[in-house]
Protein backbone atom coordinates (compact mmCIF):
# COMPACT_ATOMS: atom_id res chain seq x y z
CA UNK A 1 3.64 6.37 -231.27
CA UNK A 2 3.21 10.10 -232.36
CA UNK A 3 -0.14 11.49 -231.79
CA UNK A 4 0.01 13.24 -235.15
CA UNK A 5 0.05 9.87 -237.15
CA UNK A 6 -3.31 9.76 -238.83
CA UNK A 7 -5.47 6.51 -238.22
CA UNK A 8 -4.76 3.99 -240.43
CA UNK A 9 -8.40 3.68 -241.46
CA UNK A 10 -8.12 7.18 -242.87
CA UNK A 11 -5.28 6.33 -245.25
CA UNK A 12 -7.15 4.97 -248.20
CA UNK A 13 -9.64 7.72 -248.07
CA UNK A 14 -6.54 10.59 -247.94
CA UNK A 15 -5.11 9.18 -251.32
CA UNK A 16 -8.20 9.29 -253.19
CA UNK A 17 -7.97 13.47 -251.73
CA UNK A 18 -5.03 13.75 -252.56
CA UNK A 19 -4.23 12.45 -255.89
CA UNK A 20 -2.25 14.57 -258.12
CA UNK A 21 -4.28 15.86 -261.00
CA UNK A 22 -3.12 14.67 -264.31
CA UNK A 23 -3.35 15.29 -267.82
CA UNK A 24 -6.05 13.14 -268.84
CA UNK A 25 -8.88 12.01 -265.92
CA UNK A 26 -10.20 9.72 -268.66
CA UNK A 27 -6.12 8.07 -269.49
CA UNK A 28 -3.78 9.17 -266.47
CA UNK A 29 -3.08 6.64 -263.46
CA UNK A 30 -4.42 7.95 -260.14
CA UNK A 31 -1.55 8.89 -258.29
CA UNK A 32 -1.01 10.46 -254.65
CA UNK A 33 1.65 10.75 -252.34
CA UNK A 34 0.59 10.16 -248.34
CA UNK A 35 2.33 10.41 -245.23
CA UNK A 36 1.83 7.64 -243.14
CA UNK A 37 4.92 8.26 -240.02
CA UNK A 38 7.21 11.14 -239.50
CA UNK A 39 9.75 10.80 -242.89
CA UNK A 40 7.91 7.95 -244.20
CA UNK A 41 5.39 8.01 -247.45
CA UNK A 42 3.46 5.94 -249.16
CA UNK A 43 2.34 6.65 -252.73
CA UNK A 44 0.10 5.17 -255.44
CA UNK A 45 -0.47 4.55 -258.76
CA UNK A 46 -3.58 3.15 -259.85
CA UNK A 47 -3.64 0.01 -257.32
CA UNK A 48 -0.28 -0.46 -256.59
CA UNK A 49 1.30 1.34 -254.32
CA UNK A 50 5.41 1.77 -252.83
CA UNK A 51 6.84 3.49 -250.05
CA UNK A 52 9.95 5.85 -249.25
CA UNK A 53 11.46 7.02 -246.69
CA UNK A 54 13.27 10.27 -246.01
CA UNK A 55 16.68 11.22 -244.63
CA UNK A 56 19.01 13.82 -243.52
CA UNK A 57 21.47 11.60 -246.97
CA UNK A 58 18.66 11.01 -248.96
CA UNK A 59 16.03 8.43 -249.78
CA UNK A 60 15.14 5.00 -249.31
CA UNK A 61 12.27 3.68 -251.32
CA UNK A 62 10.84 0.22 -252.59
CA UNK A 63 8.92 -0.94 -255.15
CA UNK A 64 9.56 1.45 -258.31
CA UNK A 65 6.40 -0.68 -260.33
CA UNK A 66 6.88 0.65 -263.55
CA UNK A 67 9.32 3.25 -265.56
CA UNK A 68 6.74 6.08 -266.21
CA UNK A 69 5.89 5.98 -262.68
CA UNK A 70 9.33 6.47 -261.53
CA UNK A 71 10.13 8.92 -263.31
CA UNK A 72 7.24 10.67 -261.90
CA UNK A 73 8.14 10.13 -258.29
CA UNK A 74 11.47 11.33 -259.04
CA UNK A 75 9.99 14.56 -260.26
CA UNK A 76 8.42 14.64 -257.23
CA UNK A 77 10.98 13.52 -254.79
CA UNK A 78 13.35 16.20 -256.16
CA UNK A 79 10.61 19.07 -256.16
CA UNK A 80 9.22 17.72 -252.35
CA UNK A 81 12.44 17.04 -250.62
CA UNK A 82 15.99 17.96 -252.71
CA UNK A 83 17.08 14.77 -252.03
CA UNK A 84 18.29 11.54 -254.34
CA UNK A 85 17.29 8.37 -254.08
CA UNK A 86 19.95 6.11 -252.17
CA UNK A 87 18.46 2.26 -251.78
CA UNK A 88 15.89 0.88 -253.85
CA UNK A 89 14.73 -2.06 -252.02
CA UNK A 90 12.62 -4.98 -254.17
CA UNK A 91 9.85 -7.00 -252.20
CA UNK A 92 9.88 -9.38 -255.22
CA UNK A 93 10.56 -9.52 -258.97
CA UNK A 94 7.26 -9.00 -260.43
CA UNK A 95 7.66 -7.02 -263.18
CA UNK A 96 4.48 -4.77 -262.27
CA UNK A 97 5.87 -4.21 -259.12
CA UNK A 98 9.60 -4.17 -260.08
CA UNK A 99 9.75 -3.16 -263.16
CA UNK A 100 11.34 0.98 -263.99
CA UNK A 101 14.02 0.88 -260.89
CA UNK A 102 17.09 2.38 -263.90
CA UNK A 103 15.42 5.67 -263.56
CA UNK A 104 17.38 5.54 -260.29
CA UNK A 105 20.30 3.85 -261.39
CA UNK A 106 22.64 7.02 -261.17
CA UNK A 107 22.31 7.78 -257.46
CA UNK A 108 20.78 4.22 -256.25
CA UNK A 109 21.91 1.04 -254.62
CA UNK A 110 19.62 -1.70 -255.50
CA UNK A 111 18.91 -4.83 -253.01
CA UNK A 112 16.93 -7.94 -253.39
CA UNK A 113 17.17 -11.27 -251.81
CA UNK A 114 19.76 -13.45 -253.29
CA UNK A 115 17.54 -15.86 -255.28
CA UNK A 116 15.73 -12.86 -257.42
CA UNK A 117 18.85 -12.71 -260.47
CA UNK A 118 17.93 -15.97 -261.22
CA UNK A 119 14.50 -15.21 -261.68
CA UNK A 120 15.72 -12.66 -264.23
CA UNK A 121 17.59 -15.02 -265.96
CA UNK A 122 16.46 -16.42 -269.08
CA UNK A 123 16.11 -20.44 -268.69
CA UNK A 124 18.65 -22.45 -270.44
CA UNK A 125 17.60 -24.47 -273.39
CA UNK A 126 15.03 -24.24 -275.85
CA UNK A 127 11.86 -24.66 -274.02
CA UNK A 128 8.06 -25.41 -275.48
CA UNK A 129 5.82 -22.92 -275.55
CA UNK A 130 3.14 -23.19 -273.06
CA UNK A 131 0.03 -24.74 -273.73
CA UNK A 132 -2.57 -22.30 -273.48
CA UNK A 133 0.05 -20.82 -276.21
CA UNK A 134 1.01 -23.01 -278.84
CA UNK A 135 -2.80 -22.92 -280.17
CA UNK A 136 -1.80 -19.11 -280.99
CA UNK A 137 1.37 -20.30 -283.18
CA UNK A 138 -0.35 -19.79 -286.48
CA UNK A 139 2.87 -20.34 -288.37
CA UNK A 140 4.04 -23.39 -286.27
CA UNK A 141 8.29 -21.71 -285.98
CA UNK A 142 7.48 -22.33 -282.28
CA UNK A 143 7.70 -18.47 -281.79
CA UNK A 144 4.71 -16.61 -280.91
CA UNK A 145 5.44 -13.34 -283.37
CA UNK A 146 3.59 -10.28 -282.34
CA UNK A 147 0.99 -10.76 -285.03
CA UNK A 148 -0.10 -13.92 -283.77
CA UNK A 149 -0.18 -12.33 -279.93
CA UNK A 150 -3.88 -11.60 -278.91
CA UNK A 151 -4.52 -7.85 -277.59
CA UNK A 152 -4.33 -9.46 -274.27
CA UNK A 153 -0.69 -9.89 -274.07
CA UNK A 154 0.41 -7.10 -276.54
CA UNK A 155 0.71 -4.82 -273.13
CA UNK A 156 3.67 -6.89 -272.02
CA UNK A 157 4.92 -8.17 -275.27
CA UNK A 158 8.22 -5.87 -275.61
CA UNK A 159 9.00 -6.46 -271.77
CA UNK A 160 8.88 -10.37 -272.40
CA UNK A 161 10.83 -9.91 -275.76
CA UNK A 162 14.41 -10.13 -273.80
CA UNK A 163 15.95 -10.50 -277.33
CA UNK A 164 13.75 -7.70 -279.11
CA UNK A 165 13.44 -10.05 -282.18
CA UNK A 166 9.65 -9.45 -282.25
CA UNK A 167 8.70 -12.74 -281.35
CA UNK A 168 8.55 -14.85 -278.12
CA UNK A 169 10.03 -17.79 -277.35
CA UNK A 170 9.04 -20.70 -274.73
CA UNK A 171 11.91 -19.32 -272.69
CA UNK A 172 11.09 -15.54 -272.65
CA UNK A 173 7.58 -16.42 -271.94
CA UNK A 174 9.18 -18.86 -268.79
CA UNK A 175 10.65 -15.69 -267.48
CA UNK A 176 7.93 -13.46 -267.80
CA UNK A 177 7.39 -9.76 -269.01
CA UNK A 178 10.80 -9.08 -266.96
CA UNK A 179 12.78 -6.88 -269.33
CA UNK A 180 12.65 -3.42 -267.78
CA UNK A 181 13.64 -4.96 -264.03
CA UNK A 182 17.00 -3.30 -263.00
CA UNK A 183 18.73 -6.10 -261.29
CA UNK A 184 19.81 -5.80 -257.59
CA UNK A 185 23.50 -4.64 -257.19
CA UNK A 186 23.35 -6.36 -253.62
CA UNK A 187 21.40 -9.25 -252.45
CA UNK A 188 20.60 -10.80 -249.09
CA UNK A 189 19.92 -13.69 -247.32
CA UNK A 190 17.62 -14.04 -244.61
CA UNK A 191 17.30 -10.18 -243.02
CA UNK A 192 19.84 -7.21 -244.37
CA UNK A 193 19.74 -3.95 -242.63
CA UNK A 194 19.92 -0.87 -244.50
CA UNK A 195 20.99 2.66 -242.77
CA UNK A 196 20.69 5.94 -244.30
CA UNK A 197 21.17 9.62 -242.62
CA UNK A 198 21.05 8.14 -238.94
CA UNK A 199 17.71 6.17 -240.09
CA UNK A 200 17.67 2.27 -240.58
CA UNK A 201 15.06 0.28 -242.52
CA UNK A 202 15.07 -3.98 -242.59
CA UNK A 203 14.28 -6.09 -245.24
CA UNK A 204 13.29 -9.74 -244.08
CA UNK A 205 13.16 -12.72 -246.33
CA UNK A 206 9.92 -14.60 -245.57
CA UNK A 207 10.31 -17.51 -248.06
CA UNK A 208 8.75 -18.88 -251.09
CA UNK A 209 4.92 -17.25 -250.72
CA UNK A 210 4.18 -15.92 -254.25
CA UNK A 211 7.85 -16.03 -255.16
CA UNK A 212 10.79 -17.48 -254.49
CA UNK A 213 11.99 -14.05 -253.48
CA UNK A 214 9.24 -12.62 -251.36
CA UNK A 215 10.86 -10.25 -248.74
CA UNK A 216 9.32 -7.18 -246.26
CA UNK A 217 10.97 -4.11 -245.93
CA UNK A 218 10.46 -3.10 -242.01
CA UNK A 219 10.70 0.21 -240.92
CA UNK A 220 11.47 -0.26 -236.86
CA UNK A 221 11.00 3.18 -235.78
CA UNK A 222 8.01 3.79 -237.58
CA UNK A 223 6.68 1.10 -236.94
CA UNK A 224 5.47 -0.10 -240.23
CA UNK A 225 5.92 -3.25 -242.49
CA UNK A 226 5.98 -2.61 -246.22
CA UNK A 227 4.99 -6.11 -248.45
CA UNK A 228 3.65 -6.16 -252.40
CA UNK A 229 1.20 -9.87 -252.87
CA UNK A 230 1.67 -11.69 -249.70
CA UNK A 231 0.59 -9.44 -247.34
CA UNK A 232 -2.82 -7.44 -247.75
CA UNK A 233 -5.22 -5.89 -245.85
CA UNK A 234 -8.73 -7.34 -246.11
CA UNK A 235 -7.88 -8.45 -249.25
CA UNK A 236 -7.15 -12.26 -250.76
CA UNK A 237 -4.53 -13.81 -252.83
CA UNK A 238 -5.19 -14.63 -256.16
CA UNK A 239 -3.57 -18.26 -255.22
CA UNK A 240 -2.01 -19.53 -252.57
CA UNK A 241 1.01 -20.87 -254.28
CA UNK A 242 3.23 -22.77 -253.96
CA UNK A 243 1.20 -24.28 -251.43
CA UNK A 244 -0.56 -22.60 -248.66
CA UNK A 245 1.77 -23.32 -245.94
CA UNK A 246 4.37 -20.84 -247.56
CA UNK A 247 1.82 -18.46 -247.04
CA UNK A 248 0.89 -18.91 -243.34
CA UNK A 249 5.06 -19.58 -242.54
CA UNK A 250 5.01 -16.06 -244.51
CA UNK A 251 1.92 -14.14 -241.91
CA UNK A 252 4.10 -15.49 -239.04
CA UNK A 253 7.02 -13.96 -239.91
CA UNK A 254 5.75 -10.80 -240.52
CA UNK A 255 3.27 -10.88 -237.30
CA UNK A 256 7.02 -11.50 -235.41
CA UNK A 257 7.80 -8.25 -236.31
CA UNK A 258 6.99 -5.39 -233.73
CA UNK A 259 4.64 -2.94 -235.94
CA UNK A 260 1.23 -1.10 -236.23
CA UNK A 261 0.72 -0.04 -239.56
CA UNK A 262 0.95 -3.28 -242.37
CA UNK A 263 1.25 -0.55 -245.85
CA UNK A 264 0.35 -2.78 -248.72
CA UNK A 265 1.27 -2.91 -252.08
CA UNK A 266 -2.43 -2.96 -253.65
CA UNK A 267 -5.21 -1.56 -251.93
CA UNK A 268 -6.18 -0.82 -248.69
CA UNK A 269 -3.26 -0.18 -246.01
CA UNK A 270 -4.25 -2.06 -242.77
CA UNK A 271 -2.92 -3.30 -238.91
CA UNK A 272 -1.22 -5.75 -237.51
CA UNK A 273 -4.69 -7.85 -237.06
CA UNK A 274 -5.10 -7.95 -240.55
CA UNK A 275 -2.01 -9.91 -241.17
CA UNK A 276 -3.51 -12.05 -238.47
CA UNK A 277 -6.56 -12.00 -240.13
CA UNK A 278 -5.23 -13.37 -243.09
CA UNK A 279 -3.18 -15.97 -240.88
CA UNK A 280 -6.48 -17.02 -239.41
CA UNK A 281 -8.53 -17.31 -242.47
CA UNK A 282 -5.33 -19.44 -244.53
CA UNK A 283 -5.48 -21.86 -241.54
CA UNK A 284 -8.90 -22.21 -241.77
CA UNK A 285 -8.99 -22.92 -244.73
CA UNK A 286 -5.99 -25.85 -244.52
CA UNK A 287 -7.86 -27.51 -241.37
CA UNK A 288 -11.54 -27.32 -243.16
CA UNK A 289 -10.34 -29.27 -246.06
CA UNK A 290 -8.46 -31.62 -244.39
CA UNK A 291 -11.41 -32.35 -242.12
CA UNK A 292 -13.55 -32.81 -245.35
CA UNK A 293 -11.06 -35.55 -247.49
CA UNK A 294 -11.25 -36.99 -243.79
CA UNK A 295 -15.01 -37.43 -243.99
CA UNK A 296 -15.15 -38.81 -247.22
CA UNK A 297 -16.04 -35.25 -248.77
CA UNK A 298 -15.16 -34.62 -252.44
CA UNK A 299 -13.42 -31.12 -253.65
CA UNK A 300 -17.06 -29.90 -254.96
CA UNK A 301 -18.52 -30.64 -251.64
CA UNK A 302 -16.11 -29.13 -249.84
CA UNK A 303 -16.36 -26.26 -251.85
CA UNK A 304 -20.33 -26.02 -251.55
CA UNK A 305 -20.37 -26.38 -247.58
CA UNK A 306 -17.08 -24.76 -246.72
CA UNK A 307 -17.95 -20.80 -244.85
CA UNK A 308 -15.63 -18.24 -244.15
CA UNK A 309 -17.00 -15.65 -242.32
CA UNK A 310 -14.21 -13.29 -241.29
CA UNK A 311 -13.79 -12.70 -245.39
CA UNK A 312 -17.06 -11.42 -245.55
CA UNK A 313 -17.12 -7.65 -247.23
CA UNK A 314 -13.19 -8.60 -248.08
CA UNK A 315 -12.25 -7.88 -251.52
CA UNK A 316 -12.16 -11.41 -253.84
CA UNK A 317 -13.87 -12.41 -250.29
CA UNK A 318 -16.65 -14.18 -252.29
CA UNK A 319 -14.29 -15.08 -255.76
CA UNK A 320 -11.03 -16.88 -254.16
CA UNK A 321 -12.11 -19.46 -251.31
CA UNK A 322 -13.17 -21.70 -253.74
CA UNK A 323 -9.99 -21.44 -255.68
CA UNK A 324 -7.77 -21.76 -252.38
CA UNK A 325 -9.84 -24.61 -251.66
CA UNK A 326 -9.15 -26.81 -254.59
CA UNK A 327 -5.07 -25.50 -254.13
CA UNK A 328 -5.58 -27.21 -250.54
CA UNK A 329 -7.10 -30.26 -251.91
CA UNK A 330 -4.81 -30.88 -254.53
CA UNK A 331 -2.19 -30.88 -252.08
CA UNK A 332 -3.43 -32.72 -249.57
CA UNK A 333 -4.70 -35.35 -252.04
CA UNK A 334 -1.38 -35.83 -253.75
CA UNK A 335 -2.32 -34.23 -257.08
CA UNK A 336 -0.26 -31.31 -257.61
């Protein structure tokens, strides 16, 4: 390892320094731009964050999260380096992750594993709308119309809209706010390797945590791991779906890997250990509940007694146990 590379610890503290000043403190995203191994960046907006790397034939980036942000890094790319973007490389389909990658469709290849087109896909058939939904379809046409959306959803109403008719139906609202997703123009399997200007870069497949496409994108010689929602750095999952053994098979693929820095997609950037960590703490979790439905325990109990103390001082450290708890128990009692 270079003796330049700055301590990972520092990393977090170097974006907030850095940010670039924008027009508005009160309405701009926070954005910054940090070097975290020779040729390799990563940059933020608000709290998410992507990473690119730079060759002698141009660049290979992730995550583009969102059109107005990409068309700000290009800016910047052009202005920093002279170089186009060459690979675009999705972790997963989310559309606040994925979502603005056309702003580099004239120069960029885009990869993703094989089973993320379907997720942009529009299901067949004319689905219900969703429960916690149809209570908002005033007019009963089984179309949630923008009037009838509440302010909550009006943020990703025209990314959800795939048919721009103004109103949702059960099917765009299956699919998700997924509208300004440029699909991959190559897709993957299990590991593809990707190499640019003498540089190469992996992107590993490591299986249905979060989404049915969930990948990595490893950087060997630097020796960094780039993931968006599985893997974070003292920091919890919202939910441990589907089922919280997709999650730990997902910490030991990624702790297989040969790296030091783990550059996240929200938050803090972290180590190796912290994917551990997290490994740790999910299998913890898995073992105490099982001991508990073995002792006669009910969820609540479980949930009262149960103590994690390497979360402590983790962000959603206090919030999510409970909720990863009752994910476990459902499971393991047969109910979900």
């Amino acid at each position: 390892m270079m003796q330049s590379r700055l301590p990972v610890v520092l990393l977090a503290l170097i974006g907030l320094l850095s940010v670039i000043p924008q027009a508005s403190a009160q309405e701009a995203p926070a954005r910054s731009i940090v070097n975290i191994a020779p040729d390799l960046y990563r940059v933020q907006n608000n709290n998410h964050y992507t990473v690119f790397l730079v060759t002698s034939e141009g660049i290979i980036m992730s995550d583009p999260i969102n059109r107005d942000f990409s068309t700000w890094l290009k800016g910047e790319l052009q202005q920093r380096f002279n170089r186009p973007v060459r690979y675009v490389l999705y972790t997963h389909h989310d559309w606040d992750h994925a979502s603005g990658g056309a702003v580099f469709a004239d120069t960029a290849q885009f990869i993703g594993h094989h089973n993320m087109p379907e997720t942009l896909t529009l299901p067949a058939g004319e689905l219900p709308l969703p429960e916690n939904v149809r209570k908002m379809d005033a007019n009963g046409n089984r179309r949630l119309e923008r009037g009838e959306a509440p302010k909550n959803m009006m943020a990703t109403f025209d990314l959800t809209d795939a048919n721009k008719d103004g109103a949702l139906s059960g099917a765009e609202l299956a699919r998700g706010p997924l509208n300004d997703v440029h699909p991959p123009t190559r897709t993957f399997s299990d590991r593809q390797t990707v190499t640019l200007g003498g540089k190469t870069v992996e992107m590993v497949y490591i299986g249905e945590a979060h989404a049915r496409d969930s990948s990595v994108i490893y950087f060997p010689k630097e020796r960094v791991v780039f993931g968006a929602d599985v893997m974070q750095a003292k920091r919890l999952p919202q939910a441990v779906t589907p089922n919280i053994g997709a999650y730990i098979d997902a910490m030991r693929t990624i702790e297989a890997l040969d790296f030091d820095i783990a550059a996240t997609g929200h938050a803090l950037a972290g180590t190796k250990a912290d994917v551990t960590a997290l490994r740790e703490y999910l299998e913890e979790v898995v073992s105490t509940v099982a001991s508990g439905i073995a002792a006669g325990r009910s969820l609540k109990e479980i949930q009262q007694t149960a103590k994690f103390d390497r979360v402590k001082g983790w962000e959603r450290g206090d919030t999510q146990p409970p909720i990863h708890i009752a994910q476990v128990y459902a499971t393991l009692k047969g109910t979900r």
